[in-house]
N, C-alpha and C. Protein backbone atom coordinates (compact mmCIF):
# COMPACT_ATOMS: atom_id res chain seq x y z
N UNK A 1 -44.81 54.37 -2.55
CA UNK A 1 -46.15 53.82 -2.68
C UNK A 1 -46.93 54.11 -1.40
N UNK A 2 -48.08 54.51 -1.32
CA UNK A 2 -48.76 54.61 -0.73
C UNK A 2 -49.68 53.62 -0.45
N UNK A 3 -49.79 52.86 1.29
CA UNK A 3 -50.69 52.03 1.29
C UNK A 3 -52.07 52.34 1.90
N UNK A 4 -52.78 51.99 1.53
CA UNK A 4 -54.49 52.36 1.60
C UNK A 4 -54.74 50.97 2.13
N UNK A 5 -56.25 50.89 2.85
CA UNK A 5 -56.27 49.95 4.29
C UNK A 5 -56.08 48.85 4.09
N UNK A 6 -56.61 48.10 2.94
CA UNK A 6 -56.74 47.05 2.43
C UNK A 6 -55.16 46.40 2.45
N UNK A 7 -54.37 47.56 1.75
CA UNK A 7 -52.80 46.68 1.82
C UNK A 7 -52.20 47.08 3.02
N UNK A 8 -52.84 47.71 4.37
CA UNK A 8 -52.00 48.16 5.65
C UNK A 8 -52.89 46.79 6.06
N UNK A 9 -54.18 46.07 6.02
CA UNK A 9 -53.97 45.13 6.59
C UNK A 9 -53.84 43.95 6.38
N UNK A 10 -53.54 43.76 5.11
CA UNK A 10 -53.04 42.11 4.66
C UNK A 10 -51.72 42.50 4.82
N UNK A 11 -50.62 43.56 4.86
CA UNK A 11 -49.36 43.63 5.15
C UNK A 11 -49.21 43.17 6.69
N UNK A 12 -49.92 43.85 7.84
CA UNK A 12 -49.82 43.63 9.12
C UNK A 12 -50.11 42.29 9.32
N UNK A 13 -51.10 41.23 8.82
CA UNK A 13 -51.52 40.46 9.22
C UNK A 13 -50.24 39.12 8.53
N UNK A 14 -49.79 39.41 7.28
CA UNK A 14 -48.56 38.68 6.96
C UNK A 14 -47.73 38.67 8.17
N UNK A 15 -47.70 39.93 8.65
CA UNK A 15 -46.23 40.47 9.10
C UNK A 15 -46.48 39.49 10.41
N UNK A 16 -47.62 39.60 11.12
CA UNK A 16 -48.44 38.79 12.05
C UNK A 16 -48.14 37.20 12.53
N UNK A 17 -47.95 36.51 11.07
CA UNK A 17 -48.26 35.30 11.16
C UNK A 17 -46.37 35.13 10.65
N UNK A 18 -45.77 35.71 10.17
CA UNK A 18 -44.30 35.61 10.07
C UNK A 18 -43.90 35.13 11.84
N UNK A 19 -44.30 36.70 12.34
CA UNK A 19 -43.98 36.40 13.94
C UNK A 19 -44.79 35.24 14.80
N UNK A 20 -45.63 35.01 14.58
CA UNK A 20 -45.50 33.49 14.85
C UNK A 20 -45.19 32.14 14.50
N UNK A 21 -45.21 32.15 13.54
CA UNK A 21 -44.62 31.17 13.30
C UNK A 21 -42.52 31.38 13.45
N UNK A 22 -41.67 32.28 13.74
CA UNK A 22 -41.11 32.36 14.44
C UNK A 22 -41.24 32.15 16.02
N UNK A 23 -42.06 32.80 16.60
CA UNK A 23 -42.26 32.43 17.68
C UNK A 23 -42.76 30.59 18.20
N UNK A 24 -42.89 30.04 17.27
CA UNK A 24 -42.93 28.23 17.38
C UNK A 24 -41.33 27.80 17.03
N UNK A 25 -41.17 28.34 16.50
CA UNK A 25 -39.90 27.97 16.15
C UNK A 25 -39.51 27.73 14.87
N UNK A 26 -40.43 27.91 13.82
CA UNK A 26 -40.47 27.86 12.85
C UNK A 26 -39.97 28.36 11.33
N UNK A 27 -38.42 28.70 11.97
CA UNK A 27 -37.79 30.06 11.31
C UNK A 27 -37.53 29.83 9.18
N UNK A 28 -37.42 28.83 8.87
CA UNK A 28 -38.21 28.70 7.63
C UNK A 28 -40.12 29.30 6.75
N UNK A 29 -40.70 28.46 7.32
CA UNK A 29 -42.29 29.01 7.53
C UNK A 29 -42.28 30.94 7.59
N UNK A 30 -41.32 31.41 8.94
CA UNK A 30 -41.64 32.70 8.75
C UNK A 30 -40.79 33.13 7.51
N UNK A 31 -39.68 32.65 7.25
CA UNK A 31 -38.57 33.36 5.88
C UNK A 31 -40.10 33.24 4.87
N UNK A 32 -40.40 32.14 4.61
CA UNK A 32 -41.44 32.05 3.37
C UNK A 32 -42.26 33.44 3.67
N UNK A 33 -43.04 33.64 4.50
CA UNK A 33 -44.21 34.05 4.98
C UNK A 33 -43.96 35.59 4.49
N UNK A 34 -42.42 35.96 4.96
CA UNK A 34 -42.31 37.54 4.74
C UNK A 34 -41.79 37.90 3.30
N UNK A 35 -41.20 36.15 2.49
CA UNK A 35 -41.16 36.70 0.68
C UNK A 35 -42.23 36.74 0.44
N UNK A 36 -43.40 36.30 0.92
CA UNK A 36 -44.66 36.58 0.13
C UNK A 36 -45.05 38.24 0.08
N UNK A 37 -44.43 38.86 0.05
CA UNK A 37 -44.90 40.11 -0.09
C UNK A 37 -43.63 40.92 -0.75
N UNK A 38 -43.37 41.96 -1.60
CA UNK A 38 -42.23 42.95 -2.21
C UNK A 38 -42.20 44.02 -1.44
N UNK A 39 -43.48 44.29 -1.15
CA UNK A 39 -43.36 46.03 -0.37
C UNK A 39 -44.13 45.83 1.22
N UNK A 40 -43.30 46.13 2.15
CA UNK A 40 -43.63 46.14 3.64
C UNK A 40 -43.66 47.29 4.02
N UNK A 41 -43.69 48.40 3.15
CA UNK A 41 -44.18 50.25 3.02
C UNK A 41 -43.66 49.89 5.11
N UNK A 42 -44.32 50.84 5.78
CA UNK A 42 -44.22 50.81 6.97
C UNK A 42 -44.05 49.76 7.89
N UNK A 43 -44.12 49.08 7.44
CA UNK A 43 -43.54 47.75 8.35
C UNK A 43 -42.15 46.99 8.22
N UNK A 44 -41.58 47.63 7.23
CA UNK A 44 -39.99 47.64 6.94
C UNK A 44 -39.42 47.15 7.69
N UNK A 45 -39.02 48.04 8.98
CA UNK A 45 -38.29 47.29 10.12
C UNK A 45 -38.90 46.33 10.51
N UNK A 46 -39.65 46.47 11.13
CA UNK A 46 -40.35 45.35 11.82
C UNK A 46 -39.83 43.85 11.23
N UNK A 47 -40.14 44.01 9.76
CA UNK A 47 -40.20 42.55 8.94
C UNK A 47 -39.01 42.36 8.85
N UNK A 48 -37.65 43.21 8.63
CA UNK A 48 -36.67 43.03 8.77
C UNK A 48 -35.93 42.53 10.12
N UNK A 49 -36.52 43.00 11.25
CA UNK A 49 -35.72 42.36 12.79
C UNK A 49 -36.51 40.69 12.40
N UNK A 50 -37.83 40.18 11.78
CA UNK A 50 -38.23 39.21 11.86
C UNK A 50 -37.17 38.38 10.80
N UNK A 51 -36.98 39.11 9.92
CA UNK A 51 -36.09 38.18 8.62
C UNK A 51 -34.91 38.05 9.58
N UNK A 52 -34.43 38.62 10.29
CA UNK A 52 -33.01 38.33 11.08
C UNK A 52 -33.26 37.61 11.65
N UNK A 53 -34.10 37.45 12.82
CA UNK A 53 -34.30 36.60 13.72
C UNK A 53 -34.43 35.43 13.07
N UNK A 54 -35.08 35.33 12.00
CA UNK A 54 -35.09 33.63 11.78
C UNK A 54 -34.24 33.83 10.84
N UNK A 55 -32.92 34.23 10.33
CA UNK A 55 -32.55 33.80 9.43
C UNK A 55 -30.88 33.14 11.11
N UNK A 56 -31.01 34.42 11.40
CA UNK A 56 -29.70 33.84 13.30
C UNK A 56 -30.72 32.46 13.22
N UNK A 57 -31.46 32.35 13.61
CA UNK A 57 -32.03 31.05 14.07
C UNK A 57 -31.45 29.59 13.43
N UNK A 58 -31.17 30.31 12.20
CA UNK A 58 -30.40 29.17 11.45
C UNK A 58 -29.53 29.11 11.07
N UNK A 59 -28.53 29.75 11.95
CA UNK A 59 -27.48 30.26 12.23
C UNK A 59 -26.62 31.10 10.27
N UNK A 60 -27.56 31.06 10.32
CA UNK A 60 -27.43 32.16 8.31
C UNK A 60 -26.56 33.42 8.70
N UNK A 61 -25.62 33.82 9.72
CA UNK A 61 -24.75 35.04 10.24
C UNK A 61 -24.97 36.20 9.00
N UNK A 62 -24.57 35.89 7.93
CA UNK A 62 -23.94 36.69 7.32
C UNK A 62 -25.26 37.59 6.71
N UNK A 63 -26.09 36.80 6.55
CA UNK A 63 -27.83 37.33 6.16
C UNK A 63 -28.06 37.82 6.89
N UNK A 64 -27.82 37.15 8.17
CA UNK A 64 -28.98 37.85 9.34
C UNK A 64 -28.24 39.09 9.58
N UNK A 65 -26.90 39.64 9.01
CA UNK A 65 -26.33 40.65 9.73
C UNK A 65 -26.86 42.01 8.95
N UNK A 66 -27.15 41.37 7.76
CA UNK A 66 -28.04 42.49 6.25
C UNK A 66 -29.11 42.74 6.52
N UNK A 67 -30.09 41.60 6.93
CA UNK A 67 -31.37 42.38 7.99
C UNK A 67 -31.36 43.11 9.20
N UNK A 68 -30.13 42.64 10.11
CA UNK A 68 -30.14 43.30 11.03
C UNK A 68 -30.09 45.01 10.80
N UNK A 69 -28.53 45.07 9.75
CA UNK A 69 -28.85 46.12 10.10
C UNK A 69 -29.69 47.30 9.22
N UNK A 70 -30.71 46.77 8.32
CA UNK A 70 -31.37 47.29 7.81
C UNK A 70 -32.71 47.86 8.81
N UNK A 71 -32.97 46.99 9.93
CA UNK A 71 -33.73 47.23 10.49
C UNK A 71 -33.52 48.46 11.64
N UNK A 72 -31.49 48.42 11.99
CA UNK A 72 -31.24 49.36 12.54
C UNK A 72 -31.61 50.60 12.35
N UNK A 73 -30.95 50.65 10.42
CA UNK A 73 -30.72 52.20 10.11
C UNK A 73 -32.52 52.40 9.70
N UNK A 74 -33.22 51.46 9.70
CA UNK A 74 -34.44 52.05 10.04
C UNK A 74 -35.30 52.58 10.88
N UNK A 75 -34.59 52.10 11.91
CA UNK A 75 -35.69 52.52 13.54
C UNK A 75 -35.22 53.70 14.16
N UNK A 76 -35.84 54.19 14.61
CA UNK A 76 -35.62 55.73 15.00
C UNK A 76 -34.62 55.37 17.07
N UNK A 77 -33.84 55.91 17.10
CA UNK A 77 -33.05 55.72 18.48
C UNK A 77 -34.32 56.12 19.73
N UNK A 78 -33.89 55.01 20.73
CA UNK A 78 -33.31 54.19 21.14
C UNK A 78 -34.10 53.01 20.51
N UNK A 79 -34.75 52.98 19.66
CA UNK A 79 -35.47 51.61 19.48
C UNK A 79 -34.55 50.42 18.16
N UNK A 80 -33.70 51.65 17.57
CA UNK A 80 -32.61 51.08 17.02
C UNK A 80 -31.92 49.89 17.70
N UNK A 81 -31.56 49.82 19.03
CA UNK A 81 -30.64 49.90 19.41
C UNK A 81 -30.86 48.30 19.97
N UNK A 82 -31.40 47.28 19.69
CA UNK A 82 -31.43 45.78 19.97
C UNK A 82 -30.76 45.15 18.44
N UNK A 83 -31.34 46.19 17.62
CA UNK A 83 -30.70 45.53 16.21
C UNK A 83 -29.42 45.65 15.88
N UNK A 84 -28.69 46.95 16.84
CA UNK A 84 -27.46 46.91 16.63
C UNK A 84 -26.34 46.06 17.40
N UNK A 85 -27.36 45.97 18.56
CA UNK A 85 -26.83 45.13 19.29
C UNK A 85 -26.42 43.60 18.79
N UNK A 86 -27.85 42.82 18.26
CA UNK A 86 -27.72 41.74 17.11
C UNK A 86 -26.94 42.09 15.96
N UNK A 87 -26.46 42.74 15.40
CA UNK A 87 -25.87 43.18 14.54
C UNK A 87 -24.54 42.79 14.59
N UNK A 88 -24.31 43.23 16.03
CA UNK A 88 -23.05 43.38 16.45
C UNK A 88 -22.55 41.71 16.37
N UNK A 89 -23.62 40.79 17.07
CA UNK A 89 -23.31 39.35 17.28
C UNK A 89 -23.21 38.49 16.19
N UNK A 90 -24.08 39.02 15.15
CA UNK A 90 -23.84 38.17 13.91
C UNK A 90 -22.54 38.50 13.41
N UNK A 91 -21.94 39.78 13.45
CA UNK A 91 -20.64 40.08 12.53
C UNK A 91 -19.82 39.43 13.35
N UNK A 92 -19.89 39.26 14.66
CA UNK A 92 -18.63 38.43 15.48
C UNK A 92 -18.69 37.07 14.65
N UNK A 93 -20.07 36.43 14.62
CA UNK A 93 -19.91 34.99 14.23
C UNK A 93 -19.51 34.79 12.90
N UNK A 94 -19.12 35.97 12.12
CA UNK A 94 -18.67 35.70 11.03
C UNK A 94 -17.25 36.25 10.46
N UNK A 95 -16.77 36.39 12.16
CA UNK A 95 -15.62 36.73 12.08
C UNK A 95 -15.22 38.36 11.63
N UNK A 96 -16.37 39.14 11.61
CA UNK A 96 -15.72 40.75 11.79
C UNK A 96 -15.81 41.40 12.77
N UNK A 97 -14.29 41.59 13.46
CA UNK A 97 -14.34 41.79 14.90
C UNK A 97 -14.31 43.19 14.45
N UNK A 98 -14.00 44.07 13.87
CA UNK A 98 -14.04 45.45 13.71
C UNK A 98 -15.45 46.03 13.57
N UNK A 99 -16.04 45.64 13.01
CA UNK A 99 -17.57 46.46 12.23
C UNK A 99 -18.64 45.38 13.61
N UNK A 100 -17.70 44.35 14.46
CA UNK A 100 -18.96 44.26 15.76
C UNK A 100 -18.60 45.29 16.54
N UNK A 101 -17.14 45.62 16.65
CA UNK A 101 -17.21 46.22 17.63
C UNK A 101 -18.20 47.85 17.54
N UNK A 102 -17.88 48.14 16.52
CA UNK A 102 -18.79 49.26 16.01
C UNK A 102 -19.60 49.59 16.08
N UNK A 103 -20.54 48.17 15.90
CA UNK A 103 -21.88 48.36 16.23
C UNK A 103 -22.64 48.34 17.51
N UNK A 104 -21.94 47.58 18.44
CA UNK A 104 -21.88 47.59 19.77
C UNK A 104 -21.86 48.48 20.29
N UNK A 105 -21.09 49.89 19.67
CA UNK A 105 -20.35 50.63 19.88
C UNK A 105 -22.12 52.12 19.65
N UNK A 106 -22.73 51.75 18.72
CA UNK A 106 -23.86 52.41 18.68
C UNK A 106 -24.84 51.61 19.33
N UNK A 107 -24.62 50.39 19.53
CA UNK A 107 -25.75 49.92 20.57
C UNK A 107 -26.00 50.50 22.29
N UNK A 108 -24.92 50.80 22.40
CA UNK A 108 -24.33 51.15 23.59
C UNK A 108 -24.89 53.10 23.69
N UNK A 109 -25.13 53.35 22.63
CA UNK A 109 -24.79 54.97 22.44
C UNK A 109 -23.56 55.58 22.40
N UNK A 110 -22.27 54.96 22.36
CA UNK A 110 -21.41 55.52 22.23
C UNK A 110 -21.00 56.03 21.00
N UNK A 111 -21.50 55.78 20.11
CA UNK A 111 -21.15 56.47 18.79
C UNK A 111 -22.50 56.34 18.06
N UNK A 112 -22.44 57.04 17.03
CA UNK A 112 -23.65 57.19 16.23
C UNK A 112 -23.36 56.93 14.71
N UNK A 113 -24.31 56.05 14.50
CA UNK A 113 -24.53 55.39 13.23
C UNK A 113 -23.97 56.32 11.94
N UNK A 114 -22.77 55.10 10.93
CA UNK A 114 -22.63 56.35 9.74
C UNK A 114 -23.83 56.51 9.02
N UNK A 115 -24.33 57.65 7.91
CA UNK A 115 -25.17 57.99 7.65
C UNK A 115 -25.32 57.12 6.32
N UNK A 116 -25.03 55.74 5.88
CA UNK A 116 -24.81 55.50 4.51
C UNK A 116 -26.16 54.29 4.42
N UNK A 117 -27.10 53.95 3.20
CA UNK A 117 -27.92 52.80 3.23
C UNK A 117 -27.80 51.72 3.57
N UNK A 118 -28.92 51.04 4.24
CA UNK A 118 -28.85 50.06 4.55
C UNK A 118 -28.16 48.84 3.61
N UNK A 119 -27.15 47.63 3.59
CA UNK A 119 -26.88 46.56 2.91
C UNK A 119 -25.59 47.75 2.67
N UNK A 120 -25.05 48.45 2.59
CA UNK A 120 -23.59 49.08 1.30
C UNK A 120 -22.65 48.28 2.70
């Protein structure tokens, strides 16, 4: 889909008010804020490091580790590389010490991401 201005800026300006109201602390308010929309066309990642952040916030591990790393295998390197890092911390807290270390492991640059979709 192609977005034309009208939906690049009611998307940005959602995406906008998600991050603050995370930034109050408000990590419910932003979960709502970013289902209000199906398609985040270019703002994908972005909305995804925000769905993590407040979903860790409430300590949701196992969610926040599906946004995380959706937002990874979306961002182009080195900017990848905070989500893998979070990535890495949620799978510890949910007890997968193998697939943190992994990811750590591309947070770091020491290895490079397998090539498979985000969530498999």
């Amino acid at each position: 889909m192609t977005f034309n201005r009208t939906q690049w800026v009611r998307t940005a300006k959602r995406l906008q008010e998600a991050i603050g109201y995370f930034e109050l602390g408000m990590a419910e308010h932003a979960l709502r804020q970013l289902e209000s929309l199906d398609d985040w066309g270019p703002f994908e990642a972005a909305a995804a490091m925000v769905r993590a952040e407040s979903l860790r916030a409430q300590q949701r591990y196992g969610d926040a580790a599906k946004s995380f790393e959706i937002a990874a295998r979306s961002l182009p390197d080195p900017r990848d590389r905070p989500a893998w890092r979070a990535l890495s911390q949620c799978l510890r807290q949910i007890g997968n010490a193998r697939e943190a270390i992994e990811s750590l492991a591309i947070a770091r640059g020491a290895k490079l991401p397998r090539s498979e979709k985000p969530g498999k």
